[in-house]
PDBML (XML) file of the C-alpha atoms, coordinates in Angstrom:
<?xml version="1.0" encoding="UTF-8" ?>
<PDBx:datablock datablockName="MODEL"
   xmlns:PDBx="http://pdbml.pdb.org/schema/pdbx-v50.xsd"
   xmlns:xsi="http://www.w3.org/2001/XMLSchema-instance"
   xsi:schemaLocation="http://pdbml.pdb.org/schema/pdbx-v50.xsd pdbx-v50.xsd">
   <PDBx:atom_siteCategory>
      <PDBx:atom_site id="1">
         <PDBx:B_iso_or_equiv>0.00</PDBx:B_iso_or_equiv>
         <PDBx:Cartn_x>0.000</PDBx:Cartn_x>
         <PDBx:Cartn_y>0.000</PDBx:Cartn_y>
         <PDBx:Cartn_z>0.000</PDBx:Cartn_z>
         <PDBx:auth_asym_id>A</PDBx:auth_asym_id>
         <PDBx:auth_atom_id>CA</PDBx:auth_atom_id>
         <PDBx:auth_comp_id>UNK</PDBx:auth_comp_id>
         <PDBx:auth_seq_id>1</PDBx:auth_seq_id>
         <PDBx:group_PDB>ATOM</PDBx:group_PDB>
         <PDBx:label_alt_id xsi:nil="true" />
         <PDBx:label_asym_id>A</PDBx:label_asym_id>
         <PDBx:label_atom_id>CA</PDBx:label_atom_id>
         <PDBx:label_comp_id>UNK</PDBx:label_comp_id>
         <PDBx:label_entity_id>1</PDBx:label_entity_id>
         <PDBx:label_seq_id>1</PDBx:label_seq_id>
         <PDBx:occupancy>1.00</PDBx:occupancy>
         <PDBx:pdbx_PDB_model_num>1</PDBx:pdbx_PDB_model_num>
         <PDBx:type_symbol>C</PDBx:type_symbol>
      </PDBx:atom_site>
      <PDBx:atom_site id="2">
         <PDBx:B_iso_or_equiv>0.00</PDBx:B_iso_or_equiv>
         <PDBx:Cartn_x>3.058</PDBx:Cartn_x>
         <PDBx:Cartn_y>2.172</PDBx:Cartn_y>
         <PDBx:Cartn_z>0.294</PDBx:Cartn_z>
         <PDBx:auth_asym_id>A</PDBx:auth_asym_id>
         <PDBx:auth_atom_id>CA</PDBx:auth_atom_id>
         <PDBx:auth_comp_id>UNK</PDBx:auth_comp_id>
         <PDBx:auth_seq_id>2</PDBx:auth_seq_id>
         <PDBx:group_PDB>ATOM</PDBx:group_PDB>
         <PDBx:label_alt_id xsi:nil="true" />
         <PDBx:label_asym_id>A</PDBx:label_asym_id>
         <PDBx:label_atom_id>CA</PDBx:label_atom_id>
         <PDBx:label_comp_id>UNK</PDBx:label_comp_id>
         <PDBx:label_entity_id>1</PDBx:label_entity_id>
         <PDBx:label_seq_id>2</PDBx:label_seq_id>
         <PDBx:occupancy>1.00</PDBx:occupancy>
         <PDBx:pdbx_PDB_model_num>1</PDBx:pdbx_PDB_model_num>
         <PDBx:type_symbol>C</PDBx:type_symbol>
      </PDBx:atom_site>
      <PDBx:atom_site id="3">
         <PDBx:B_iso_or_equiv>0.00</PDBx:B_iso_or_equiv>
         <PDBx:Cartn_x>4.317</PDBx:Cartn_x>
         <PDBx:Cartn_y>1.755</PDBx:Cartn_y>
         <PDBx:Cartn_z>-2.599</PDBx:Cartn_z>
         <PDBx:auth_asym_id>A</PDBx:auth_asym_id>
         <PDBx:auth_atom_id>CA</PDBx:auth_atom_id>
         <PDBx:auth_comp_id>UNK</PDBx:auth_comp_id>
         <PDBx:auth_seq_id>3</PDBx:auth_seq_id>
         <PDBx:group_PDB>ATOM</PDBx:group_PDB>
         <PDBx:label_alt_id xsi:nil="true" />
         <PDBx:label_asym_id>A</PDBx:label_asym_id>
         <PDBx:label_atom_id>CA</PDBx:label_atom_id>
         <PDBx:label_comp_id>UNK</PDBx:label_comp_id>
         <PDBx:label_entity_id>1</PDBx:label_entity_id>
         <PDBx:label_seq_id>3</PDBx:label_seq_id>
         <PDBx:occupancy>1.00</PDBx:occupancy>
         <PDBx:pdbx_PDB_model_num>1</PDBx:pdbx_PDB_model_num>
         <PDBx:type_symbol>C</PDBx:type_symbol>
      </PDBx:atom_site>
      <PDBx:atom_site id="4">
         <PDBx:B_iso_or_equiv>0.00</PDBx:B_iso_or_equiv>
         <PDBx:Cartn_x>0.800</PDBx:Cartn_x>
         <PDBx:Cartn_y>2.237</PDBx:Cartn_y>
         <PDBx:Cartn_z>-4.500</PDBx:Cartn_z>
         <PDBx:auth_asym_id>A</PDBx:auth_asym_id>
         <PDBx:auth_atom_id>CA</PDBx:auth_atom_id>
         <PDBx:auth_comp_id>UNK</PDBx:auth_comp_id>
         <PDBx:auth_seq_id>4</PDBx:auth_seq_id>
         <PDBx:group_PDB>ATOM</PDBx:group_PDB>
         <PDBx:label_alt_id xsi:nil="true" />
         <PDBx:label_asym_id>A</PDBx:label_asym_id>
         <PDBx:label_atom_id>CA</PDBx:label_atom_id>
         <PDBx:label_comp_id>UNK</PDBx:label_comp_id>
         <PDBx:label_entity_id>1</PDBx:label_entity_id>
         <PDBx:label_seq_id>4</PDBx:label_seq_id>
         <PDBx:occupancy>1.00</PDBx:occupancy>
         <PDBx:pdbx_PDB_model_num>1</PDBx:pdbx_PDB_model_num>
         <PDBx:type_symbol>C</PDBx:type_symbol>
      </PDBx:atom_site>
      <PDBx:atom_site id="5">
         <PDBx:B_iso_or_equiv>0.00</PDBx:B_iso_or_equiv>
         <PDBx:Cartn_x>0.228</PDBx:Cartn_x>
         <PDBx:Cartn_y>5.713</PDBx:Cartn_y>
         <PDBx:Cartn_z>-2.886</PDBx:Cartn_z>
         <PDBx:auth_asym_id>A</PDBx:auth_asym_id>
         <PDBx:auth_atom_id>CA</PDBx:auth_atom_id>
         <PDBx:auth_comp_id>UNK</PDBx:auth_comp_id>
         <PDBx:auth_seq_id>5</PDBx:auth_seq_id>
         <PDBx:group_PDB>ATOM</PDBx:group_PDB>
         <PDBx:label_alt_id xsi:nil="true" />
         <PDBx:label_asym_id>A</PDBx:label_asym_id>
         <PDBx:label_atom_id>CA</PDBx:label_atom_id>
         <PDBx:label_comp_id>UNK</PDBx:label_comp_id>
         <PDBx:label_entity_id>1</PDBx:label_entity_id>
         <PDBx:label_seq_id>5</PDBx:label_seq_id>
         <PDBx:occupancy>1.00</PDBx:occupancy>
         <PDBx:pdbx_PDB_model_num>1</PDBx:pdbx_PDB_model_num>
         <PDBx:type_symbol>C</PDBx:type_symbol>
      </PDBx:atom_site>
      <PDBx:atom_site id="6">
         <PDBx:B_iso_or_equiv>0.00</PDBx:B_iso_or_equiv>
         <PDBx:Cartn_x>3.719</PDBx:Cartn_x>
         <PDBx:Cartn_y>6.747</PDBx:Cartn_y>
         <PDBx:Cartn_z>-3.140</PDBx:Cartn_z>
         <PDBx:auth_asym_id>A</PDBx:auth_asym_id>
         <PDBx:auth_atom_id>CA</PDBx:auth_atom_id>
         <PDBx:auth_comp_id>UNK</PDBx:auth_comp_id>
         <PDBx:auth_seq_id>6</PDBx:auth_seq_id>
         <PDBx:group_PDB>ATOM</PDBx:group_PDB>
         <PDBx:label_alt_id xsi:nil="true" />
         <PDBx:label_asym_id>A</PDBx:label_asym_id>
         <PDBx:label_atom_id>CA</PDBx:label_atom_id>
         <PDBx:label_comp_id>UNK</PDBx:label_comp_id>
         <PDBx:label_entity_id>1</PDBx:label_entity_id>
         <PDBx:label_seq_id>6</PDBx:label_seq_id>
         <PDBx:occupancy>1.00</PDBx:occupancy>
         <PDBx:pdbx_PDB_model_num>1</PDBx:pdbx_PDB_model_num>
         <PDBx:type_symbol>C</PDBx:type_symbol>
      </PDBx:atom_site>
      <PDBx:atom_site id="7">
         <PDBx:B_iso_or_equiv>0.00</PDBx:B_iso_or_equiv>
         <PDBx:Cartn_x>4.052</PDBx:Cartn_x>
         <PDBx:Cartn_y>5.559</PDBx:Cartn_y>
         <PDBx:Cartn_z>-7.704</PDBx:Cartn_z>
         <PDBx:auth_asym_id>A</PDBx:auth_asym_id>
         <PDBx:auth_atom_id>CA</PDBx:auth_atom_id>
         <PDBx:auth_comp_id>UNK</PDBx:auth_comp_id>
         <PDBx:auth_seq_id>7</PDBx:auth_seq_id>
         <PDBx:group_PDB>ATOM</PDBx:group_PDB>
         <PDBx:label_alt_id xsi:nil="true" />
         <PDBx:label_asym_id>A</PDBx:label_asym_id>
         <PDBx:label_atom_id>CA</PDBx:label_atom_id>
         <PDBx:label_comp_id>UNK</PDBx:label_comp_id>
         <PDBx:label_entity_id>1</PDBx:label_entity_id>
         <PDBx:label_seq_id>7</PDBx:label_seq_id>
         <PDBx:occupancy>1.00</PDBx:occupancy>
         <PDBx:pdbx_PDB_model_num>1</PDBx:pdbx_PDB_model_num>
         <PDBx:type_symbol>C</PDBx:type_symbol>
      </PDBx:atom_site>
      <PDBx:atom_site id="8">
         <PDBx:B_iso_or_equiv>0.00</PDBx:B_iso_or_equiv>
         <PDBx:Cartn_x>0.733</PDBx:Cartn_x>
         <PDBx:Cartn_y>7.595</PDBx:Cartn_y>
         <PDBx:Cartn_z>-7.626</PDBx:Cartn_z>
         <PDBx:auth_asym_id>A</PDBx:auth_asym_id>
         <PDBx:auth_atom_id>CA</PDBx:auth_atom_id>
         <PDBx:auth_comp_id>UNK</PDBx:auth_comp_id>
         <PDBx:auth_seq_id>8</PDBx:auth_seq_id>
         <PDBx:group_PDB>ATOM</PDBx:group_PDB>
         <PDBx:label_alt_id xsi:nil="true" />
         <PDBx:label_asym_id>A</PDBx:label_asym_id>
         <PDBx:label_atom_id>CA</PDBx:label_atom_id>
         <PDBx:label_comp_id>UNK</PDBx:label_comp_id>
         <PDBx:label_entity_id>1</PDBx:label_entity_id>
         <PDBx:label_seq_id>8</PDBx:label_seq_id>
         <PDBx:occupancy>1.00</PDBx:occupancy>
         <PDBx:pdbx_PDB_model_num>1</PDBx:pdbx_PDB_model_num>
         <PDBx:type_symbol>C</PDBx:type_symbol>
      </PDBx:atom_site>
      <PDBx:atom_site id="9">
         <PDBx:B_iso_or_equiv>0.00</PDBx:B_iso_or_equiv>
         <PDBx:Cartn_x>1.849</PDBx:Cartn_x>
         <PDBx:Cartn_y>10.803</PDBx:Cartn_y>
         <PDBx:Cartn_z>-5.384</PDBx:Cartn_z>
         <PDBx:auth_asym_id>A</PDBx:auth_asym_id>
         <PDBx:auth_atom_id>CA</PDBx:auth_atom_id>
         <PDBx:auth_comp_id>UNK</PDBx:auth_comp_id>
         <PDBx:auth_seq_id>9</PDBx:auth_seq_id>
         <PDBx:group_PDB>ATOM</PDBx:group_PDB>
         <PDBx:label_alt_id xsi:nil="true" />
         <PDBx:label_asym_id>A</PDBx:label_asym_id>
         <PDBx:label_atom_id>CA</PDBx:label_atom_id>
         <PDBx:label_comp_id>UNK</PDBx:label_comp_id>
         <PDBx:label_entity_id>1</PDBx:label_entity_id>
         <PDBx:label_seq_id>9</PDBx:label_seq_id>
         <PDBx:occupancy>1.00</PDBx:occupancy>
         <PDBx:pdbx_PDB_model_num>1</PDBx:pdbx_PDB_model_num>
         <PDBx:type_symbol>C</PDBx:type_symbol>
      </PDBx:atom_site>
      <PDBx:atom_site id="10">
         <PDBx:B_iso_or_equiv>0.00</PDBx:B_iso_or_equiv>
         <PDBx:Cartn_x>4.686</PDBx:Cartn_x>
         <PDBx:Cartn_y>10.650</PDBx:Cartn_y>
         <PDBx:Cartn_z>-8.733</PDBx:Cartn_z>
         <PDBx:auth_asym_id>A</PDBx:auth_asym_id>
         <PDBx:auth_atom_id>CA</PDBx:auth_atom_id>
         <PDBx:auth_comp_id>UNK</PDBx:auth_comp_id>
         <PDBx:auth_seq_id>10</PDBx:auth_seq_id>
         <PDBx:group_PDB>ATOM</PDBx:group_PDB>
         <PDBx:label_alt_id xsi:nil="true" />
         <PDBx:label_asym_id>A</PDBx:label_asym_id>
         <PDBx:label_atom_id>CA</PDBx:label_atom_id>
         <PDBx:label_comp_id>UNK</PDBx:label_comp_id>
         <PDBx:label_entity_id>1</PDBx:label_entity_id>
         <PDBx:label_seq_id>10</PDBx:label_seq_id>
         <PDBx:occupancy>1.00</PDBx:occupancy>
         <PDBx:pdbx_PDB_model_num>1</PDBx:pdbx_PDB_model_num>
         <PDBx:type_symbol>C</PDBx:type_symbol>
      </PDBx:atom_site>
      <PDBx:atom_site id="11">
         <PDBx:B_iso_or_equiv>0.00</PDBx:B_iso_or_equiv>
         <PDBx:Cartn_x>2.535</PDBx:Cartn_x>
         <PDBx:Cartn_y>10.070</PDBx:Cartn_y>
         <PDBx:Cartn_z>-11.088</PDBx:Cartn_z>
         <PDBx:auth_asym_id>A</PDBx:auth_asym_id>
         <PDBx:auth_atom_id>CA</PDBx:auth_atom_id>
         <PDBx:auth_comp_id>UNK</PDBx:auth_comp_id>
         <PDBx:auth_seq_id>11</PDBx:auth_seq_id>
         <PDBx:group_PDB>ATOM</PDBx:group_PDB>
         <PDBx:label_alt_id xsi:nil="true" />
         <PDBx:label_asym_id>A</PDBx:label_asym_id>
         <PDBx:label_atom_id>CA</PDBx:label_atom_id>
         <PDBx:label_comp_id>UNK</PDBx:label_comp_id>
         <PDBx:label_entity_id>1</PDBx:label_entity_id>
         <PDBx:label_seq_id>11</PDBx:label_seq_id>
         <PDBx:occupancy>1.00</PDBx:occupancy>
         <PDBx:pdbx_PDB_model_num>1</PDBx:pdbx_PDB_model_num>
         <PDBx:type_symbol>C</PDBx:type_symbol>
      </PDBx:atom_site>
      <PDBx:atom_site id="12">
         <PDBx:B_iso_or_equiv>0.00</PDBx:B_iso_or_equiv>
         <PDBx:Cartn_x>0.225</PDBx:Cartn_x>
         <PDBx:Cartn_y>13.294</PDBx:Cartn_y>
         <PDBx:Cartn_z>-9.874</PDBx:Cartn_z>
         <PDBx:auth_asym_id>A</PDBx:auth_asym_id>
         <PDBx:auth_atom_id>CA</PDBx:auth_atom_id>
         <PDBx:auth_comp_id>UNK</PDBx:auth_comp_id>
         <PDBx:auth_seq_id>12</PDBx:auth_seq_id>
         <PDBx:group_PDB>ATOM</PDBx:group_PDB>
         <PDBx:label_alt_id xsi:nil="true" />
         <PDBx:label_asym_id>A</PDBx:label_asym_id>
         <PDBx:label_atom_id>CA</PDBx:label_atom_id>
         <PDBx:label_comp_id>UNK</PDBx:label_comp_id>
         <PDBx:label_entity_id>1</PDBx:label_entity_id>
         <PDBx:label_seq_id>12</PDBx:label_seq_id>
         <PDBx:occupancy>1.00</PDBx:occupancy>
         <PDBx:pdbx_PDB_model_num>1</PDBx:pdbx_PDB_model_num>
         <PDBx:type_symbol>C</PDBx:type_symbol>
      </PDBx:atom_site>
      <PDBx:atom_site id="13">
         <PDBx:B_iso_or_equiv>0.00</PDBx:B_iso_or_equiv>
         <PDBx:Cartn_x>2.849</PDBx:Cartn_x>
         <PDBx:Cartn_y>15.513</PDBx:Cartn_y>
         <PDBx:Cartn_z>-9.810</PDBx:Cartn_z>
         <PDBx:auth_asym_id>A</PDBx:auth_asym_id>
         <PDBx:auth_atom_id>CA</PDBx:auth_atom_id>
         <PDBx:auth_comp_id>UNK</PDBx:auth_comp_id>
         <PDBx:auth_seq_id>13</PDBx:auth_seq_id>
         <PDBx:group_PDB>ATOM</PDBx:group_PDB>
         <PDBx:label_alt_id xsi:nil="true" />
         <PDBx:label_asym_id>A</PDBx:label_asym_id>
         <PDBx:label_atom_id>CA</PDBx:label_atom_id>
         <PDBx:label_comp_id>UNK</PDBx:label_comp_id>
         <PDBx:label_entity_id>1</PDBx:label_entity_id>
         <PDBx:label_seq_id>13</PDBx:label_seq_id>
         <PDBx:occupancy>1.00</PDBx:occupancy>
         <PDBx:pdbx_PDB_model_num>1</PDBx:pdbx_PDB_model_num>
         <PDBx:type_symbol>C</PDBx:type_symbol>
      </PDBx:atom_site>
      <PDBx:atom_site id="14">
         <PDBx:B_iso_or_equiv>0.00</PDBx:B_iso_or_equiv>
         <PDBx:Cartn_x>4.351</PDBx:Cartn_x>
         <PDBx:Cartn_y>14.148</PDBx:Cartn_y>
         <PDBx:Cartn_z>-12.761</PDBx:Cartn_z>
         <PDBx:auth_asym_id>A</PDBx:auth_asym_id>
         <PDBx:auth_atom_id>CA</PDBx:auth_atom_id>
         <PDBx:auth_comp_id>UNK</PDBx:auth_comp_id>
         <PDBx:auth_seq_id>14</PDBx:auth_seq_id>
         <PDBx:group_PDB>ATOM</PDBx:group_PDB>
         <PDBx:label_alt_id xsi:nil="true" />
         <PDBx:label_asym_id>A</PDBx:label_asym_id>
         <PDBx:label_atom_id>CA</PDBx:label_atom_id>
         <PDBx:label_comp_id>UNK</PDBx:label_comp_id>
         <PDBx:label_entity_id>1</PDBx:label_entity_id>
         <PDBx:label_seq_id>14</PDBx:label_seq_id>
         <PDBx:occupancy>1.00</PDBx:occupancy>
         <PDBx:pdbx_PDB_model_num>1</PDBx:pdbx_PDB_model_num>
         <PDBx:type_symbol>C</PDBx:type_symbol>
      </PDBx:atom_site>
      <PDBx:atom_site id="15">
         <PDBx:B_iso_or_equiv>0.00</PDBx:B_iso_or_equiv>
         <PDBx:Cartn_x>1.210</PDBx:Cartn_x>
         <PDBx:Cartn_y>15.247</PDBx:Cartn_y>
         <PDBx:Cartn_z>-14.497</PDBx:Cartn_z>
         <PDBx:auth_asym_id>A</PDBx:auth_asym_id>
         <PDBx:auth_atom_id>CA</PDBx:auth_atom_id>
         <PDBx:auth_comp_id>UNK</PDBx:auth_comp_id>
         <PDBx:auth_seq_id>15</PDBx:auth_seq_id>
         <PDBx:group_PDB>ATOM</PDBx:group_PDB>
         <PDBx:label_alt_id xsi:nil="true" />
         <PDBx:label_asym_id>A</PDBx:label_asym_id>
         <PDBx:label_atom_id>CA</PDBx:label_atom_id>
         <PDBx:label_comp_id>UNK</PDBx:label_comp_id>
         <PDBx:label_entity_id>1</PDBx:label_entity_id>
         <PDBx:label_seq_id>15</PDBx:label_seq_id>
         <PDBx:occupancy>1.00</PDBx:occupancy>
         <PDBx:pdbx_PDB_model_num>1</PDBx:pdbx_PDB_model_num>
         <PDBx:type_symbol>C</PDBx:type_symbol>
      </PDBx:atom_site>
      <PDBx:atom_site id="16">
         <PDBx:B_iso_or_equiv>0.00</PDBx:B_iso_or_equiv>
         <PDBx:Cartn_x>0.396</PDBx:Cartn_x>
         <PDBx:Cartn_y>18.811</PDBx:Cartn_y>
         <PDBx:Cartn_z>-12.831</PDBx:Cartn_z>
         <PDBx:auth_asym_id>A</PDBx:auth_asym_id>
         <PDBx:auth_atom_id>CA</PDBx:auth_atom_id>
         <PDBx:auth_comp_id>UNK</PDBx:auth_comp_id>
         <PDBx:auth_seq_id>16</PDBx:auth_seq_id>
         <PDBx:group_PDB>ATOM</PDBx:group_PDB>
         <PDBx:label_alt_id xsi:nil="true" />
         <PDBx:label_asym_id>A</PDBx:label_asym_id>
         <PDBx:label_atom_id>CA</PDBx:label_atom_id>
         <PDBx:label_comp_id>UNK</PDBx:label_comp_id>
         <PDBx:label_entity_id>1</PDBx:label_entity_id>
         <PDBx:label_seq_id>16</PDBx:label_seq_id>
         <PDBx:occupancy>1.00</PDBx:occupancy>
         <PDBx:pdbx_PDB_model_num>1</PDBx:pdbx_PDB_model_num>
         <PDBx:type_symbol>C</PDBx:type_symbol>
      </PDBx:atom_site>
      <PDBx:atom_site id="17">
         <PDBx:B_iso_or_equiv>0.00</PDBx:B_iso_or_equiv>
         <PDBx:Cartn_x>4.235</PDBx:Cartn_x>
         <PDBx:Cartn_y>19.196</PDBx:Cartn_y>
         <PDBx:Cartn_z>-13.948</PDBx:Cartn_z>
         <PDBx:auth_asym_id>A</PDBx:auth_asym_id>
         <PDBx:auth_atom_id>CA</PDBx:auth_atom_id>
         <PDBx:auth_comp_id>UNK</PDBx:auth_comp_id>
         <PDBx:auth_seq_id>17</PDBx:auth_seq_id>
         <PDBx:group_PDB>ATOM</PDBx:group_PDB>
         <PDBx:label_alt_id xsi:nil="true" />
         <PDBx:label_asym_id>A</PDBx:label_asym_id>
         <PDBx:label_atom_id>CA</PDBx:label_atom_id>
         <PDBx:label_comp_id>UNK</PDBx:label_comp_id>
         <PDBx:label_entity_id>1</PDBx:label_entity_id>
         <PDBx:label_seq_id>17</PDBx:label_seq_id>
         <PDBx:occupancy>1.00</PDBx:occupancy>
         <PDBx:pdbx_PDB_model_num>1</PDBx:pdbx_PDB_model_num>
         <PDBx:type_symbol>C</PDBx:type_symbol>
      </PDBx:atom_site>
      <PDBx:atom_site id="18">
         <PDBx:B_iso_or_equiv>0.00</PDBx:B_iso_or_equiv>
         <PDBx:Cartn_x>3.765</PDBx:Cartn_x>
         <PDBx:Cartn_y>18.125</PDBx:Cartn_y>
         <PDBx:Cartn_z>-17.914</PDBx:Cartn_z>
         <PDBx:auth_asym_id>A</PDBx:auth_asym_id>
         <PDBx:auth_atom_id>CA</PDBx:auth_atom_id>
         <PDBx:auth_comp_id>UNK</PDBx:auth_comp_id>
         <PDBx:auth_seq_id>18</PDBx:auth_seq_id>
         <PDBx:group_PDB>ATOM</PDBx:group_PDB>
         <PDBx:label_alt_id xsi:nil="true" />
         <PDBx:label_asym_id>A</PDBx:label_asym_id>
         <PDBx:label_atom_id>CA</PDBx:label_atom_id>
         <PDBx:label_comp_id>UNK</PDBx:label_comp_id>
         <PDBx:label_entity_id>1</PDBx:label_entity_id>
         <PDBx:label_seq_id>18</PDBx:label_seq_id>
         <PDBx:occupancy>1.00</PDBx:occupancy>
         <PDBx:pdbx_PDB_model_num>1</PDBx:pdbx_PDB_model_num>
         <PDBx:type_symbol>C</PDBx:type_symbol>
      </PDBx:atom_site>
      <PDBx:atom_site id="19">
         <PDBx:B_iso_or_equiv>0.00</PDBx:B_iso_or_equiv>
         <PDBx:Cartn_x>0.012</PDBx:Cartn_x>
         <PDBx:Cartn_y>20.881</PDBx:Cartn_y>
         <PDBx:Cartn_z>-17.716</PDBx:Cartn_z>
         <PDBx:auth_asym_id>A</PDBx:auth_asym_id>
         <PDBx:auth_atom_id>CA</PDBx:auth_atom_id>
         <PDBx:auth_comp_id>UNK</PDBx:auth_comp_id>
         <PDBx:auth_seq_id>19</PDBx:auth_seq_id>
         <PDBx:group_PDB>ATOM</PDBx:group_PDB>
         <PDBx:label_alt_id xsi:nil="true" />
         <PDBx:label_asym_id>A</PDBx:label_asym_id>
         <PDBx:label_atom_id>CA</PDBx:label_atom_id>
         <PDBx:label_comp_id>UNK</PDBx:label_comp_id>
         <PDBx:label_entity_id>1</PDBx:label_entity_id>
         <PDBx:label_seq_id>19</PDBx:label_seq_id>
         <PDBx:occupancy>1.00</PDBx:occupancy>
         <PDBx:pdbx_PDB_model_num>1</PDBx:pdbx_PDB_model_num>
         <PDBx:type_symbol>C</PDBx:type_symbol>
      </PDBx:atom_site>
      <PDBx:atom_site id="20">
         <PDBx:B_iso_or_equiv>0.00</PDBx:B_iso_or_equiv>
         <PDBx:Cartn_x>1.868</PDBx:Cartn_x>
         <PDBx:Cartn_y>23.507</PDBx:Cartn_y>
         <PDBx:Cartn_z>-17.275</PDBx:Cartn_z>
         <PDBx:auth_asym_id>A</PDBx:auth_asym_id>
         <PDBx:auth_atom_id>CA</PDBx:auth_atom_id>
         <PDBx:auth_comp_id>UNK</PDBx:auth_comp_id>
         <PDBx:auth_seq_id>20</PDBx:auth_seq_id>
         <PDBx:group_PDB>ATOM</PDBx:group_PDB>
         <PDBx:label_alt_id xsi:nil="true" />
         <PDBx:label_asym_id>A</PDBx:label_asym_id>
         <PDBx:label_atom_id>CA</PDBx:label_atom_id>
         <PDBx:label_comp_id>UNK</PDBx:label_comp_id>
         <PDBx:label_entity_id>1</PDBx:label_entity_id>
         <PDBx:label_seq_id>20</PDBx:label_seq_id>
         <PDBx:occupancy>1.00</PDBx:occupancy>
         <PDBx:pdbx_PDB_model_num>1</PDBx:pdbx_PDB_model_num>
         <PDBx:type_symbol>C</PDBx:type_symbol>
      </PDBx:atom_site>
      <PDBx:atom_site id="21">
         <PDBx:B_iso_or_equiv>0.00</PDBx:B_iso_or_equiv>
         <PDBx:Cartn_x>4.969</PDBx:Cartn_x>
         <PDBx:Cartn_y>22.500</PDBx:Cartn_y>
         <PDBx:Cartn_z>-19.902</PDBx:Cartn_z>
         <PDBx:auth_asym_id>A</PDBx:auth_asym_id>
         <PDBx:auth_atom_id>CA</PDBx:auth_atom_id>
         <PDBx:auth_comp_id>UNK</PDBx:auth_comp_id>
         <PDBx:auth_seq_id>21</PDBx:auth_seq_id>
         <PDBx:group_PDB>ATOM</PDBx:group_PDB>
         <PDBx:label_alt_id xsi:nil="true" />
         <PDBx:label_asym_id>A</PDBx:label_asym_id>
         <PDBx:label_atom_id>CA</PDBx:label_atom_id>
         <PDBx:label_comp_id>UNK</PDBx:label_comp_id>
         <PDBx:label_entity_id>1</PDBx:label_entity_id>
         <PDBx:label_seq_id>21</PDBx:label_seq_id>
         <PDBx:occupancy>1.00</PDBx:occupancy>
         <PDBx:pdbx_PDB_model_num>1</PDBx:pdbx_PDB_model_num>
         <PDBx:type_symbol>C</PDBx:type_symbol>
      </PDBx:atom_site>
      <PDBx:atom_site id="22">
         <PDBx:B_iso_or_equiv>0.00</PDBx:B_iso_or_equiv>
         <PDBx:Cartn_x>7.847</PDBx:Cartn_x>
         <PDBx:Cartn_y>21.721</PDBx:Cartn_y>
         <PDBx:Cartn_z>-16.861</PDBx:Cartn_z>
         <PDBx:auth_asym_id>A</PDBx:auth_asym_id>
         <PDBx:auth_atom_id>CA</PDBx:auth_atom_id>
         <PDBx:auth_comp_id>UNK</PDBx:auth_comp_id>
         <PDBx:auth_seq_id>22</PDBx:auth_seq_id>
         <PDBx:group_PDB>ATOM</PDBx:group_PDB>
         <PDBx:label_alt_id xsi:nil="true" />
         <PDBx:label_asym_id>A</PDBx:label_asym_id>
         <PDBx:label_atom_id>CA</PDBx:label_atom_id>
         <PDBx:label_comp_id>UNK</PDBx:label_comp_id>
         <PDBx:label_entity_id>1</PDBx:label_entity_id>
         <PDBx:label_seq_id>22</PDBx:label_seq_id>
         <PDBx:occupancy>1.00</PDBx:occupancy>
         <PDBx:pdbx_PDB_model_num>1</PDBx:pdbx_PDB_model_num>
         <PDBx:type_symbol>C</PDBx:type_symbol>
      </PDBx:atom_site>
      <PDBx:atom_site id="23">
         <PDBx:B_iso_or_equiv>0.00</PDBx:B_iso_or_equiv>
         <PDBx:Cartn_x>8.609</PDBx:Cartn_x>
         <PDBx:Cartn_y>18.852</PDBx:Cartn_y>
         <PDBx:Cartn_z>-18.950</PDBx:Cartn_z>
         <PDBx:auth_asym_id>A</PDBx:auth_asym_id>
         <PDBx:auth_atom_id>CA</PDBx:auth_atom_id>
         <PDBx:auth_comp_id>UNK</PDBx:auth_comp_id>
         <PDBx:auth_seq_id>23</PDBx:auth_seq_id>
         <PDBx:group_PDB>ATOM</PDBx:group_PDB>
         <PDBx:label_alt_id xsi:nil="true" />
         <PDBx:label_asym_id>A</PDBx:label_asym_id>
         <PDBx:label_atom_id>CA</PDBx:label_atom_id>
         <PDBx:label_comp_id>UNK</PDBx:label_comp_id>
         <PDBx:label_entity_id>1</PDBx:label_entity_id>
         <PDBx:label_seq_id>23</PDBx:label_seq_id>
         <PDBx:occupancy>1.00</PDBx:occupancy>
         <PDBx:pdbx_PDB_model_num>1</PDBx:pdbx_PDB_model_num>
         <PDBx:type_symbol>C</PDBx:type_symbol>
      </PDBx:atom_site>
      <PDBx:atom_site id="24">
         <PDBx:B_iso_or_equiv>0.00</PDBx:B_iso_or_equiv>
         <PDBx:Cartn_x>12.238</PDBx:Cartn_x>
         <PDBx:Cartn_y>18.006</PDBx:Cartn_y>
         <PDBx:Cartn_z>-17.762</PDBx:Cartn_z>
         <PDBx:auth_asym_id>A</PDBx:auth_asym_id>
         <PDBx:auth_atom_id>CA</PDBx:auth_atom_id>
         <PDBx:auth_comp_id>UNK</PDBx:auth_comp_id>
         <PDBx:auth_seq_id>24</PDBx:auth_seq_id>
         <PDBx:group_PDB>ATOM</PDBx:group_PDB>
         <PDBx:label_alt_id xsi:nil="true" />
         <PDBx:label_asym_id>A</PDBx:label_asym_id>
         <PDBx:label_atom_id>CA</PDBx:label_atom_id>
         <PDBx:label_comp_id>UNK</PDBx:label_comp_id>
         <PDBx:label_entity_id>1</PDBx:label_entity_id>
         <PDBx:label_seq_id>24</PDBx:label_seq_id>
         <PDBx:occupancy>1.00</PDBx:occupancy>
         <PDBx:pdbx_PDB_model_num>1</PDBx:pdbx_PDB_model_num>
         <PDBx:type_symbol>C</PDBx:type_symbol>
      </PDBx:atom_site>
      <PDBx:atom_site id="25">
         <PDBx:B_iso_or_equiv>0.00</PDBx:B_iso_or_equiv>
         <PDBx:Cartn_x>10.004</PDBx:Cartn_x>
         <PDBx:Cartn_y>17.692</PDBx:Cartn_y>
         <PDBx:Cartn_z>-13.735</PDBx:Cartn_z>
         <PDBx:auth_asym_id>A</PDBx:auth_asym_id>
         <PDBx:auth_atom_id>CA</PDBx:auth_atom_id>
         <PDBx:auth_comp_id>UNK</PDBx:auth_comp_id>
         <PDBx:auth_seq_id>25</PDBx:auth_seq_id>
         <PDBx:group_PDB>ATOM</PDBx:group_PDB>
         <PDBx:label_alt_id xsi:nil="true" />
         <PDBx:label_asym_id>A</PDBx:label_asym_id>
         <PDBx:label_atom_id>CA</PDBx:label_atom_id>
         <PDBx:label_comp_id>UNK</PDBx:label_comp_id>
         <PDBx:label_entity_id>1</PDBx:label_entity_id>
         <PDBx:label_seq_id>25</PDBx:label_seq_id>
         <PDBx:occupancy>1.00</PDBx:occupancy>
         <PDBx:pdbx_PDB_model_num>1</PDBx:pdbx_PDB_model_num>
         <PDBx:type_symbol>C</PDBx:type_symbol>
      </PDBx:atom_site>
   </PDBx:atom_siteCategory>
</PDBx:datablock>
């Protein structure tokens, strides 16, 4: 369960990152 909220805790901010074109984050 750790690891599934922390790949998706990435995965979010990986996302609110690539929406506002911080690509290389």
């Amino acid at each position: 369960s750790t690891q599934k909220q922390e790949m998706k805790q990435h995965y979010e901010k990986a996302t609110r990152a690539y929406d506002v074109q911080k690509y290389a984050e």
